[in-house]
Protein backbone atom coordinates (compact mmCIF):
# COMPACT_ATOMS: atom_id res chain seq x y z
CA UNK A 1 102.06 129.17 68.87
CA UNK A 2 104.22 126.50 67.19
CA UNK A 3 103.87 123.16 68.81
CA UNK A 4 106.33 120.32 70.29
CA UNK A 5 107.83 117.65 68.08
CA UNK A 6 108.37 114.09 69.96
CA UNK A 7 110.76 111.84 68.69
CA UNK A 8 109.06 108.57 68.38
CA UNK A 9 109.41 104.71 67.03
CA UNK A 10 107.44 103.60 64.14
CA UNK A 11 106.19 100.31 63.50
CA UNK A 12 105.63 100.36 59.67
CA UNK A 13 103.93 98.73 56.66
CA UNK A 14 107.19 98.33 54.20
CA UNK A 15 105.44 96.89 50.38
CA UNK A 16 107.24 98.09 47.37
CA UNK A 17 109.42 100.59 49.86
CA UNK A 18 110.88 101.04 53.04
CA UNK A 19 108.49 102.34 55.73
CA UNK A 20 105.91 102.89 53.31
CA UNK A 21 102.82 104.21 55.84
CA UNK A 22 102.53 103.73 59.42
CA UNK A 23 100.68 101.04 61.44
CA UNK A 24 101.48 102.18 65.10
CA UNK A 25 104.09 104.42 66.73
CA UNK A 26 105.33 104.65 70.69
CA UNK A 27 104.89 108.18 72.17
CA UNK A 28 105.19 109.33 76.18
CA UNK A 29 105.46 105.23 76.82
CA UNK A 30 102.33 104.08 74.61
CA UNK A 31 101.53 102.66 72.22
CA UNK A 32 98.91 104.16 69.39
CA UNK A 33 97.49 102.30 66.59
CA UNK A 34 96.80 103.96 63.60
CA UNK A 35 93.46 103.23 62.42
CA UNK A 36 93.29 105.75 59.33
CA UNK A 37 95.86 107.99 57.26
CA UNK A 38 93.86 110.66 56.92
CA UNK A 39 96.60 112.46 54.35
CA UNK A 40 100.13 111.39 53.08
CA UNK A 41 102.86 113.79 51.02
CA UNK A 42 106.49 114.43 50.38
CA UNK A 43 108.52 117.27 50.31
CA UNK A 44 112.18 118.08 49.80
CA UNK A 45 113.95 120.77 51.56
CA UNK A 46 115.47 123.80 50.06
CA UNK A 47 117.76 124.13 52.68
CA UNK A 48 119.03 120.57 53.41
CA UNK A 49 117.92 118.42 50.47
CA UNK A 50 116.62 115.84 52.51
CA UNK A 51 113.33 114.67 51.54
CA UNK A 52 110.97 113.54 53.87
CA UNK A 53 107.60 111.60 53.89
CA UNK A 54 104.44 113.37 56.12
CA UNK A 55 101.32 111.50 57.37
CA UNK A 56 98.33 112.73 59.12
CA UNK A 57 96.84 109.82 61.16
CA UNK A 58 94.05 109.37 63.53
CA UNK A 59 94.59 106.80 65.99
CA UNK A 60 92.74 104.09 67.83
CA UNK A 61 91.81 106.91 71.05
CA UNK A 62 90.33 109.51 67.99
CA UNK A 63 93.59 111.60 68.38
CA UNK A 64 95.23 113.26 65.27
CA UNK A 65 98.96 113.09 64.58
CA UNK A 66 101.30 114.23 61.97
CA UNK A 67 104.32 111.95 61.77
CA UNK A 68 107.35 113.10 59.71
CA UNK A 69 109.79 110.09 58.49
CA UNK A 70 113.68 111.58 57.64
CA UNK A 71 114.54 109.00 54.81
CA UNK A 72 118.04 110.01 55.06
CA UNK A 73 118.46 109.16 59.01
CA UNK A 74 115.03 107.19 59.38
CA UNK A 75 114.21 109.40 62.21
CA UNK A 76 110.33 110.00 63.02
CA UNK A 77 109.00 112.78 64.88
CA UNK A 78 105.20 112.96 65.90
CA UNK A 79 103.15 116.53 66.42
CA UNK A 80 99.74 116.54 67.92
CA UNK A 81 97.20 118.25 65.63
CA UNK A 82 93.96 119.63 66.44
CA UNK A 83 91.19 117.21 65.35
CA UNK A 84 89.88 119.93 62.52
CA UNK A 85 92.89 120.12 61.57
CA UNK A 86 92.81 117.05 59.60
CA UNK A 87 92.62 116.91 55.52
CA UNK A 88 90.75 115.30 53.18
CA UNK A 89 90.86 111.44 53.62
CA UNK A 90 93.98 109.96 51.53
């Protein structure tokens, strides 16, 4: 079963790039904190060439997100993740 994407906004840490990890994002009219990046990547598509950034979070309430940044648009979407689905700590 493949799950929902949400759009969300993204309040970000920018250092030596733009948008560099997240600090909090706004989902279904709330806010959640991100207390720990729990993995971070990049990948490029194939198909589109856009590249995009990936971050597993946990947040403040123990819940585990991925959040996927489009560089190109700077467009997040947020998918809920099952708490063992997590990786190692980044």
């Amino acid at each position: 079963m493949e799950r929902e994407e949400y759009p969300i906004e993204v309040m970000s840490y920018s250092g030596y790039k733009y948008a560099q990890t997240p600090r909090s994002f706004s989902l279904w009219g709330k806010i959640f904190e991100v207390v720990e990046i729990i993995s971070a990547s990049r990948s490029l598509s194939f198909v589109d060439g856009k590249v995009r950034e990936h971050f597993v979070v946990k947040t403040k309430e123990g819940e585990v997100f991925e959040l996927c940044h489009d560089e190109e648009r700077d467009y997040w979407l947020a998918r809920r993740r099952e708490r063992d689905e997590g990786q190692e700590k980044f």
